[in-house]
Protein backbone atom coordinates (compact mmCIF):
# COMPACT_ATOMS: atom_id res chain seq x y z
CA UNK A 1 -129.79 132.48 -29.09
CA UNK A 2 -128.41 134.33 -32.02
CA UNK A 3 -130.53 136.82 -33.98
CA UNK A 4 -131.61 134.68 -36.89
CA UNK A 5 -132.57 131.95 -34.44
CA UNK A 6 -134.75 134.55 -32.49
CA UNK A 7 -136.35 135.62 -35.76
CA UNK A 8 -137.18 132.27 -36.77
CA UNK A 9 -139.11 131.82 -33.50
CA UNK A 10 -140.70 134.80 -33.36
CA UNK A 11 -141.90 134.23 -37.50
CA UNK A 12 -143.14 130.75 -35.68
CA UNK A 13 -145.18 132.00 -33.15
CA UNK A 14 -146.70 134.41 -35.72
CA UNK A 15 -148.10 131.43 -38.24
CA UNK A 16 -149.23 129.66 -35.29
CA UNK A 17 -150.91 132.68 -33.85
CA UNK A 18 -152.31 133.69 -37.53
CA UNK A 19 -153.47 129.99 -38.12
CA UNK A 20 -155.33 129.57 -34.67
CA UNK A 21 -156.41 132.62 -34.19
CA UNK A 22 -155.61 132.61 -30.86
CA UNK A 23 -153.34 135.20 -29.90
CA UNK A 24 -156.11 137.28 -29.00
CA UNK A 25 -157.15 138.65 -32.28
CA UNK A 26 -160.23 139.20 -33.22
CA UNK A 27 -160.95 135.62 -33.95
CA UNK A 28 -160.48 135.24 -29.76
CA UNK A 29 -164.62 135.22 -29.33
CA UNK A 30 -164.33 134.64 -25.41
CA UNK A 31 -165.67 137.27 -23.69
CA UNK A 32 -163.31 138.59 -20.36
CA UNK A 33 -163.54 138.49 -16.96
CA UNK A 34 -165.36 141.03 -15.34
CA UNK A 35 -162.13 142.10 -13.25
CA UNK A 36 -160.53 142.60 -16.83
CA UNK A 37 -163.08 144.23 -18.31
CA UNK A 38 -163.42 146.43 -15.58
CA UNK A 39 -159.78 147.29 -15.75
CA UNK A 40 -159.89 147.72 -19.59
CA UNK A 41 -162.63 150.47 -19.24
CA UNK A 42 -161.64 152.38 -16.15
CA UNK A 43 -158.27 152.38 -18.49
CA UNK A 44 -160.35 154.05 -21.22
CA UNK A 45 -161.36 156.61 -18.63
CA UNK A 46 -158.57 157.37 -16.95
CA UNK A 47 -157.27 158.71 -20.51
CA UNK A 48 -160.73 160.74 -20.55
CA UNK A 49 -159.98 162.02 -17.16
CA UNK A 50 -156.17 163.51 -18.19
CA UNK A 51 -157.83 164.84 -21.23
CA UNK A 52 -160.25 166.73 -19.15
CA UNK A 53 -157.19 167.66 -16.79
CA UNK A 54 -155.90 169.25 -19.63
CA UNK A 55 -158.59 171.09 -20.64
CA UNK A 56 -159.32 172.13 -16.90
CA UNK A 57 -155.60 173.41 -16.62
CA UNK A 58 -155.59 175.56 -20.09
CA UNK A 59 -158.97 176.93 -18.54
CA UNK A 60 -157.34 177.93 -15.44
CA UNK A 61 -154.28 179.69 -17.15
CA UNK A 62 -156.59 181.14 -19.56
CA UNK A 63 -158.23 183.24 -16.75
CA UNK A 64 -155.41 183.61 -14.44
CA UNK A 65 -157.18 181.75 -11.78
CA UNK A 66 -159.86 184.04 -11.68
CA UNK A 67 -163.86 182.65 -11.91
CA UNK A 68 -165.09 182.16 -15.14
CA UNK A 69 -168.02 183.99 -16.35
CA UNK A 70 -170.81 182.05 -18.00
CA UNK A 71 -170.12 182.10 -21.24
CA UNK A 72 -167.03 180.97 -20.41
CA UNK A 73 -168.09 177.88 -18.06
CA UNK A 74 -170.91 176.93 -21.34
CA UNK A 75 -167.60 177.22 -23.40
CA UNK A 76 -165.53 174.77 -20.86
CA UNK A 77 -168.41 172.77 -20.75
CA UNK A 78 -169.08 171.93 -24.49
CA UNK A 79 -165.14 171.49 -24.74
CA UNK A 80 -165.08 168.55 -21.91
CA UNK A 81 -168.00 166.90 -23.25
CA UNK A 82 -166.57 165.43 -26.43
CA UNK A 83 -164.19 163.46 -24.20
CA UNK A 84 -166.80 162.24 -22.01
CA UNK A 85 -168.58 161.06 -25.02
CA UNK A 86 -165.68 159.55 -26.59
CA UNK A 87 -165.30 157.68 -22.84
CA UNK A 88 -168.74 156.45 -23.28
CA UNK A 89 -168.31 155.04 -26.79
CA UNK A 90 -164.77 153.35 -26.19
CA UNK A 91 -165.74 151.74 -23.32
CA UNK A 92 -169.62 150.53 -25.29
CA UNK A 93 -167.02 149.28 -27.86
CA UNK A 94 -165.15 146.95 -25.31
CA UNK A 95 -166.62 142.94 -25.29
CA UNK A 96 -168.17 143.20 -22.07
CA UNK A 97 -168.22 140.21 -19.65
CA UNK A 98 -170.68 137.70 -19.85
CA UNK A 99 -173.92 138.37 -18.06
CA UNK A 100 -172.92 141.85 -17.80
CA UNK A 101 -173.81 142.75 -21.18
CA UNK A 102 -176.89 144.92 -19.50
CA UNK A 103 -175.45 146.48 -16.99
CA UNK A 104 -172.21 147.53 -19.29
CA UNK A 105 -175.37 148.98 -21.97
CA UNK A 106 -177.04 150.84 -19.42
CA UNK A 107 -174.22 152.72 -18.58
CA UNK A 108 -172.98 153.72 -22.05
CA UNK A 109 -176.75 154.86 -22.66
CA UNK A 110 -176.36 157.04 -19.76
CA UNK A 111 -173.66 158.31 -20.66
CA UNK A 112 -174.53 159.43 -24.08
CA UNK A 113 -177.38 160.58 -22.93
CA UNK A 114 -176.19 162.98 -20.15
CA UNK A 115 -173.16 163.94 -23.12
CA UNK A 116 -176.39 165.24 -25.59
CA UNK A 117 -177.92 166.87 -22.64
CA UNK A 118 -175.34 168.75 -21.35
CA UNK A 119 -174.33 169.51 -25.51
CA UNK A 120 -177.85 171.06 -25.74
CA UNK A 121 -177.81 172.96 -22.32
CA UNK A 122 -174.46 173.91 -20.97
CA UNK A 123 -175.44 175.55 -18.52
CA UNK A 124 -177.40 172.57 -16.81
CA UNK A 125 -173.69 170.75 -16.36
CA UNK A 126 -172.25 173.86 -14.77
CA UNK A 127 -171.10 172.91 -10.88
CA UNK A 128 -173.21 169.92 -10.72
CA UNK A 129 -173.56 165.99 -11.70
CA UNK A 130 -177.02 166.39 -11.93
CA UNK A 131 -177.24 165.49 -15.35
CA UNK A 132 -174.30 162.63 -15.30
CA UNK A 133 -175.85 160.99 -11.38
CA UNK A 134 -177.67 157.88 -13.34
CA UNK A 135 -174.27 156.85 -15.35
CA UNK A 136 -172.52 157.75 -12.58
CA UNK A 137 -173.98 155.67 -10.09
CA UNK A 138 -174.08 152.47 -12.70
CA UNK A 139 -170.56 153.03 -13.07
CA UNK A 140 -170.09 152.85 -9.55
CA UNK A 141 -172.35 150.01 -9.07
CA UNK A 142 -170.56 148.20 -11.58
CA UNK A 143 -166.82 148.80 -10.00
CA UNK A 144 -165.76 151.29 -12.86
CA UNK A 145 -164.52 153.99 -10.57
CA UNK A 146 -162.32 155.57 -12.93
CA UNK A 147 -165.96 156.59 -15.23
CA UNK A 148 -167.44 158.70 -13.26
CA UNK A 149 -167.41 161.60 -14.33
């Protein structure tokens, strides 16, 4: 197939796919499987979790491997919960599967919740899940693995 011919085909698909749709657009109102959501939103979070890698390892070379004193752990603290927050909100922004609409809620909710606790006391997040244990074990309940923070 020459170049022009592939063109044409590929402008086809395109009016069929804008006239339909279909293509999975926006106008594609089915909601996914579980298995793909699930696979979608541990994808959001593994992102989140090499963002807080990144954060962890600047941390480290910033204090030369030594322990970090507590203003320095509230400090790491408030800088890895924006990405857990933005984990929670990407994946409450994903068209969960039906009849898992609740469970998918529950766990953003816990999420943000445990983000704006651990925002207003840093040092409550400090070498413990305490505060993230609810979200954590919906996440886990509900096979996303990869959000557990």
């Amino acid at each position: 197939m020459n170049g022009r011919a592939f063109r044409r085909l590929v402008g086809g698909i395109a009016l069929i796919c804008l006239a339909s749709a279909g293509c999975g657009g926006s106008g594609d109102s089915s909601a996914p499987t579980k298995q793909a959501f699930v696979r979608e939103a541990n994808g959001v979070c593994v992102k989140g979790v090499g963002e807080r890698e990144k954060i962890i390892r600047k941390r480290f070379v910033m204090s030369k491997g030594k322990p970090l004193n507590q203003a320095d752990n509230e400090e790491f603290i408030l800088e890895i919960i924006p990405v857990l927050a933005a984990e929670a909100q990407k994946v409450g922004e994903l068209t969960p599967p039906e009849g898992g609409e609740r469970k998918v809620e529950a766990f953003v909710k816990a999420m943000e919740e445990a983000t704006e606790r651990a925002e207003a006391n840093p040092q409550a997040a400090i070498g413990t899940d305490l505060l993230f244990r609810k979200a954590n074990k919906l996440a886990e309940a509900y096979g996303l693995d990869r959000c557990v923070s």
